[in-house]
PDB file of N, CA and C in Angstrom:
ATOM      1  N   UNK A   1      97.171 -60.558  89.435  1.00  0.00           N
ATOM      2  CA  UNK A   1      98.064 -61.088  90.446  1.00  0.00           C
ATOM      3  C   UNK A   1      97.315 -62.164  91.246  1.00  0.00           C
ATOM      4  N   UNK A   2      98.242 -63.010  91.472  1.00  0.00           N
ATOM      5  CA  UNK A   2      96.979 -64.351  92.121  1.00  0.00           C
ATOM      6  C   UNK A   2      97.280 -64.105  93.750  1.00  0.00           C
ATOM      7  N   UNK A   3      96.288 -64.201  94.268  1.00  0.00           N
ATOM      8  CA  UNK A   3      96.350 -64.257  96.172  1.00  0.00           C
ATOM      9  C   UNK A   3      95.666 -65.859  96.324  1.00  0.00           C
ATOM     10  N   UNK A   4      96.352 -66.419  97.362  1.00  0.00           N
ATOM     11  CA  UNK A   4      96.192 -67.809  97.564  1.00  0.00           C
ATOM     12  C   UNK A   4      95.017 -67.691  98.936  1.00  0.00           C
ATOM     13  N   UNK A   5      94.438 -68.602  98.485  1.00  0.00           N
ATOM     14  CA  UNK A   5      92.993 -68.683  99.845  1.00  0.00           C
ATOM     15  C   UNK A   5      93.465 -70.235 100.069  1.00  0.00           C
ATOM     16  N   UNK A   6      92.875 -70.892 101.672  1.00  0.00           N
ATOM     17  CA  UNK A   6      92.828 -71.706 101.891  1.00  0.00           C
ATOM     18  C   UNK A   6      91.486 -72.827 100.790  1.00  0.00           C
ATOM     19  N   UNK A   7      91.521 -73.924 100.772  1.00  0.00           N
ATOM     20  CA  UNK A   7      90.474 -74.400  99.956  1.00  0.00           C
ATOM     21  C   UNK A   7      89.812 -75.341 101.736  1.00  0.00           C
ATOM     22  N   UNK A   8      88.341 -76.103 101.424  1.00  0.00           N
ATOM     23  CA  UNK A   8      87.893 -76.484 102.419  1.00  0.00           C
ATOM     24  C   UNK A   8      88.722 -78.280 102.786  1.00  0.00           C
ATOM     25  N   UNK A   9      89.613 -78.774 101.727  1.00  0.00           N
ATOM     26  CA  UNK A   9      89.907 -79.920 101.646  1.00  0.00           C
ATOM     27  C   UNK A   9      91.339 -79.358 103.129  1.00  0.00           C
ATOM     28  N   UNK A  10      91.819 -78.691 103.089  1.00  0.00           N
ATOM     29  CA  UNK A  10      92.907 -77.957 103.985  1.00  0.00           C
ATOM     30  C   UNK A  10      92.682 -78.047 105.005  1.00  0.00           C
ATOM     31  N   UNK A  11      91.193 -76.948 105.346  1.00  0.00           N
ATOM     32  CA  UNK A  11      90.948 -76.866 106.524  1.00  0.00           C
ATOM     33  C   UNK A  11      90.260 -78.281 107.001  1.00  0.00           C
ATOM     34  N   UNK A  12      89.995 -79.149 106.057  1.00  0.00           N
ATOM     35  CA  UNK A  12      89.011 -80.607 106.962  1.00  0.00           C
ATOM     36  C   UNK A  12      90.201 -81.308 107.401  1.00  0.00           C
ATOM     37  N   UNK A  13      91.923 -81.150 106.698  1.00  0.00           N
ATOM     38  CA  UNK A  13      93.155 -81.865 107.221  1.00  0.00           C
ATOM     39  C   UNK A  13      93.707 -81.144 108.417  1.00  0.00           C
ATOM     40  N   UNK A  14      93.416 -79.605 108.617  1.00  0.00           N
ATOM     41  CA  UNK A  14      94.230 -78.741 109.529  1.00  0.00           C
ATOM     42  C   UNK A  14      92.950 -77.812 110.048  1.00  0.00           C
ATOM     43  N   UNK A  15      91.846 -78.266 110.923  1.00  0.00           N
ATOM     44  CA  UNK A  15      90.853 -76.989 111.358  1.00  0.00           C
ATOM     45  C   UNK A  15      91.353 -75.893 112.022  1.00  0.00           C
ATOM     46  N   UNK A  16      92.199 -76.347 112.933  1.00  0.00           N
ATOM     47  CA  UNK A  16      92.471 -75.114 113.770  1.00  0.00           C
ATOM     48  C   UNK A  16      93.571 -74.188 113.157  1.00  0.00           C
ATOM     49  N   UNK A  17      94.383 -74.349 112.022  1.00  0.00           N
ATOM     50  CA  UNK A  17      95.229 -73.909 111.413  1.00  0.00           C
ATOM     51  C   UNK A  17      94.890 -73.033 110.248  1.00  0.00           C
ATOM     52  N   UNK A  18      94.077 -73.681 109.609  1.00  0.00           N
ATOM     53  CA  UNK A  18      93.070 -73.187 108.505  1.00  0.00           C
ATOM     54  C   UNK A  18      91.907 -73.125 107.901  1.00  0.00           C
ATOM     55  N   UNK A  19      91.370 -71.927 107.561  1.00  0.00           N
ATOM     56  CA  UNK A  19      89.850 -71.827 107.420  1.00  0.00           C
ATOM     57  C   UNK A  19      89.832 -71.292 105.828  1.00  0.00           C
ATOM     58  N   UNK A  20      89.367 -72.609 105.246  1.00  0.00           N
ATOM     59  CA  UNK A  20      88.199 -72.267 103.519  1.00  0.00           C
ATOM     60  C   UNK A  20      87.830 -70.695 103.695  1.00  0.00           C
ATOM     61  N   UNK A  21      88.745 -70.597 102.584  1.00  0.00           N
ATOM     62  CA  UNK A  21      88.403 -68.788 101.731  1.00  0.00           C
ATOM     63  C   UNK A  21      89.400 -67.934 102.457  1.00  0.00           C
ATOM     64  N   UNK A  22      89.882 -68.282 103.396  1.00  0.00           N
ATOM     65  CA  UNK A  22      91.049 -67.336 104.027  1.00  0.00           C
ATOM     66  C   UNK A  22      92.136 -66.877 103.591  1.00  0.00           C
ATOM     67  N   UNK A  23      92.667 -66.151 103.264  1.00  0.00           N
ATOM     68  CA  UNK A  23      94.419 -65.805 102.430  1.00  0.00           C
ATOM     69  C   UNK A  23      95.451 -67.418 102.974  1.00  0.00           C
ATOM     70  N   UNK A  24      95.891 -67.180 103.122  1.00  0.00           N
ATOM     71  CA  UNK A  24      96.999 -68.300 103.532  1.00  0.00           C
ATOM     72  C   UNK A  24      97.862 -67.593 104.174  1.00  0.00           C
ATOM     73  N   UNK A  25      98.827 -67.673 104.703  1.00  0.00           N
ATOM     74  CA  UNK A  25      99.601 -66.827 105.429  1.00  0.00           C
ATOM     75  C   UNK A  25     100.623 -66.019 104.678  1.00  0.00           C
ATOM     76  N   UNK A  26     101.103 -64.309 105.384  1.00  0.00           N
ATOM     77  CA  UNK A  26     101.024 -64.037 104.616  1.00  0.00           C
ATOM     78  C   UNK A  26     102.473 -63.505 104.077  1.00  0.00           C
ATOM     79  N   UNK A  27     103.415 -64.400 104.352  1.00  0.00           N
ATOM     80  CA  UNK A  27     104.351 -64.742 103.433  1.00  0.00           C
ATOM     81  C   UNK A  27     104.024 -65.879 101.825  1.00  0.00           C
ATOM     82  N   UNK A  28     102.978 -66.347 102.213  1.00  0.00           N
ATOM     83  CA  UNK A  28     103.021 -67.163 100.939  1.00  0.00           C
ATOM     84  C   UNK A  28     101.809 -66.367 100.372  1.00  0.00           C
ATOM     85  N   UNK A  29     101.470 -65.610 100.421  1.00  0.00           N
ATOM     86  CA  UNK A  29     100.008 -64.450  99.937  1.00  0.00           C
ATOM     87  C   UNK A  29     100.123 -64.701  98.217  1.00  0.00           C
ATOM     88  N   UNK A  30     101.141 -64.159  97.647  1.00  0.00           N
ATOM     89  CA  UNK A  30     101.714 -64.172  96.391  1.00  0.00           C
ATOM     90  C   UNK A  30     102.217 -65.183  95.990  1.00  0.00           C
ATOM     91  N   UNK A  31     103.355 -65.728  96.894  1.00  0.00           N
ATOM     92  CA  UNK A  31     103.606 -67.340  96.171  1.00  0.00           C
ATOM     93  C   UNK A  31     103.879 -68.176  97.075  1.00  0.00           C
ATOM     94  N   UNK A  32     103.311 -69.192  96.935  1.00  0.00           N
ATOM     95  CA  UNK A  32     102.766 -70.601  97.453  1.00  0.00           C
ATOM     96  C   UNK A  32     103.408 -71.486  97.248  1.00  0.00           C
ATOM     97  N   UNK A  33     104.105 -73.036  97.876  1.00  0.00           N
ATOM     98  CA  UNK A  33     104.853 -73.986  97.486  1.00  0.00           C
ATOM     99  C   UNK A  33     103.617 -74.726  96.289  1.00  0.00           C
ATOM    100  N   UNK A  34     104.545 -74.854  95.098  1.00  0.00           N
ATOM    101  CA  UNK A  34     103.834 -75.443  94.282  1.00  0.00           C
ATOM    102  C   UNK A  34     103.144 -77.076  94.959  1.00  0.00           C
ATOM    103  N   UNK A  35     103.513 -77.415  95.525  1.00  0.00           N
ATOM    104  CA  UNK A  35     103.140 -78.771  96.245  1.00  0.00           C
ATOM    105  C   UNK A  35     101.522 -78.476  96.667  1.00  0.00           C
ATOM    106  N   UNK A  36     101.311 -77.400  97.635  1.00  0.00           N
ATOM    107  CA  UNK A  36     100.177 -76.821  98.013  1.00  0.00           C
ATOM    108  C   UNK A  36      98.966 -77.040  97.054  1.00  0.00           C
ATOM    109  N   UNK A  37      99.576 -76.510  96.114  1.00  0.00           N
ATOM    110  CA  UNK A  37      98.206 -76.223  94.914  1.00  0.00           C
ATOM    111  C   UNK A  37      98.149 -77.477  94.265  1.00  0.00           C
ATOM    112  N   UNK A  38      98.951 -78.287  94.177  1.00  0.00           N
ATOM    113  CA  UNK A  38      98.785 -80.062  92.998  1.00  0.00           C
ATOM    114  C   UNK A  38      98.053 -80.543  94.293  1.00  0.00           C
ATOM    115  N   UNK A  39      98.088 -80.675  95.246  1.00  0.00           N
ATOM    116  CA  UNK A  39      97.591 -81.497  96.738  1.00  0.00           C
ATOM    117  C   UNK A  39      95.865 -80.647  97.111  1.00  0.00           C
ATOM    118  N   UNK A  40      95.581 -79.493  96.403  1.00  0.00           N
ATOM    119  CA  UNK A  40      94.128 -79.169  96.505  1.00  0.00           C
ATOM    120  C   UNK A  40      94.316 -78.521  97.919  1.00  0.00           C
ATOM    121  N   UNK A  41      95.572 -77.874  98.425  1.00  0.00           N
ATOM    122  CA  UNK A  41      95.111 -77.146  99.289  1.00  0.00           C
ATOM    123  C   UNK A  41      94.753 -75.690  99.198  1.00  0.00           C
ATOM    124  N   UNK A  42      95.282 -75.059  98.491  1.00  0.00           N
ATOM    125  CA  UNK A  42      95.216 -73.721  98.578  1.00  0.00           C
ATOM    126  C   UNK A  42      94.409 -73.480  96.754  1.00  0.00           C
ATOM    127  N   UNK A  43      93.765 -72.497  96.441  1.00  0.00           N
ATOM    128  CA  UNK A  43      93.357 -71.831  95.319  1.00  0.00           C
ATOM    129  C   UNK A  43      93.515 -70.541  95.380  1.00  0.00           C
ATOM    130  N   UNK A  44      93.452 -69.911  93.833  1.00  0.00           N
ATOM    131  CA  UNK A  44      93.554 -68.285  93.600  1.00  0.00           C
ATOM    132  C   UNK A  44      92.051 -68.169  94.104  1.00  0.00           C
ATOM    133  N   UNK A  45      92.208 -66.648  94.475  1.00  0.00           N
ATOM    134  CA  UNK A  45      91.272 -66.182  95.453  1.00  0.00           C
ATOM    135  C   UNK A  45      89.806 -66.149  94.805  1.00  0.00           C
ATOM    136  N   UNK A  46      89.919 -66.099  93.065  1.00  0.00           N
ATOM    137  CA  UNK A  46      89.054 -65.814  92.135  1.00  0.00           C
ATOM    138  C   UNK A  46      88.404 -67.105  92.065  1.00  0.00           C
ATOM    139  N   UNK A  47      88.996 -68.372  91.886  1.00  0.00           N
ATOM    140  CA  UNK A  47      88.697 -69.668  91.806  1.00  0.00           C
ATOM    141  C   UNK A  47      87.560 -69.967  93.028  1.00  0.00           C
ATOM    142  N   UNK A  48      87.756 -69.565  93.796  1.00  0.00           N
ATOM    143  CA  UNK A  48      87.536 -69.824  95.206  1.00  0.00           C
ATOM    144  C   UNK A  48      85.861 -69.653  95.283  1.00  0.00           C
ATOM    145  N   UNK A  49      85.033 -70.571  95.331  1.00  0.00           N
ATOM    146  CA  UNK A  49      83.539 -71.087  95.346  1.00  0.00           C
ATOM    147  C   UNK A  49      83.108 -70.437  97.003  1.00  0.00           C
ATOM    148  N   UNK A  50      82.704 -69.059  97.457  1.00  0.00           N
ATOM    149  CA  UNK A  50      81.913 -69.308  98.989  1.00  0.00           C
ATOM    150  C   UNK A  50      80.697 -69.897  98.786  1.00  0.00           C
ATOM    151  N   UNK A  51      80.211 -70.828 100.201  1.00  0.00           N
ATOM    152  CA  UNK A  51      79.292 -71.198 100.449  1.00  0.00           C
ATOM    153  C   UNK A  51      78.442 -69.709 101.222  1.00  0.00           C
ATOM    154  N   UNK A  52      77.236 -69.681 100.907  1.00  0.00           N
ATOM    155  CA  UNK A  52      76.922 -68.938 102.364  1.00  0.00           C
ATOM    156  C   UNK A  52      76.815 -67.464 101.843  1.00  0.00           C
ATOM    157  N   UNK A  53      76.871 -66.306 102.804  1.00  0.00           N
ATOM    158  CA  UNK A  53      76.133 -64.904 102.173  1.00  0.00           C
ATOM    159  C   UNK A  53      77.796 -63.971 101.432  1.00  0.00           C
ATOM    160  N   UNK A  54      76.749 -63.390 100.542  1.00  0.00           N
ATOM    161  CA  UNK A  54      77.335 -62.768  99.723  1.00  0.00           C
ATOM    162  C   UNK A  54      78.513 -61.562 100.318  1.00  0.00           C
ATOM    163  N   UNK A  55      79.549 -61.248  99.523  1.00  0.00           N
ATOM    164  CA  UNK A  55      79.983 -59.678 100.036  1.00  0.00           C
ATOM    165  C   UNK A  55      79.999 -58.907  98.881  1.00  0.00           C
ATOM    166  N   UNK A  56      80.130 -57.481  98.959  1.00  0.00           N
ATOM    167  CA  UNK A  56      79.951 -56.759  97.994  1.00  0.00           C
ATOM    168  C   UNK A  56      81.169 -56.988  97.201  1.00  0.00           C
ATOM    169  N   UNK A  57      82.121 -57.184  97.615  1.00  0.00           N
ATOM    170  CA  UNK A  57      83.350 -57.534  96.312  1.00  0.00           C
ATOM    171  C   UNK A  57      82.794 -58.529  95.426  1.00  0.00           C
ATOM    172  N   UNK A  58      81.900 -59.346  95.437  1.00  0.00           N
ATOM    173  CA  UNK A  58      81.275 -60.780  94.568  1.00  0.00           C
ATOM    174  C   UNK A  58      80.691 -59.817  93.408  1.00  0.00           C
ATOM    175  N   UNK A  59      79.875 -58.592  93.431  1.00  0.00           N
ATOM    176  CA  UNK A  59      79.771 -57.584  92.870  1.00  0.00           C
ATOM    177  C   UNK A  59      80.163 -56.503  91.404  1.00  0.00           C
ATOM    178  N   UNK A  60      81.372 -56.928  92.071  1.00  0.00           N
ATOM    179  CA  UNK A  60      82.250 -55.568  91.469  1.00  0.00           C
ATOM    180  C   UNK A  60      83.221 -56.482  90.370  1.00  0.00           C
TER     181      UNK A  60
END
């Protein structure tokens, strides 16, 4: 099942709205305006590159 994260191109257009690696809100959690994803804002949660320290889900 895909969960939509913010990507960092999003949050550098919208900071205070959205933060890289975050769900997206969460009516669109599951599905997302296709526009979103051709425009590089949002990615599946799996896709999703963190910078920075690990969590144990990276793991499993």
């Amino acid at each position: 099942m895909t969960r939509w994260v913010w990507t960092q191109k999003a949050q550098e257009i919208e900071p205070k709205r959205h933060k890289a690696g975050e769900m997206v809100w969460p009516q669109y959690a599951k599905k997302a305006p296709k526009q979103w994803l051709e425009d590089g804002l949002i990615v599946d949660k799996t896709e999703y590159v963190k910078e920075g320290q690990t969590e144990i889900f990276d793991f499993m």
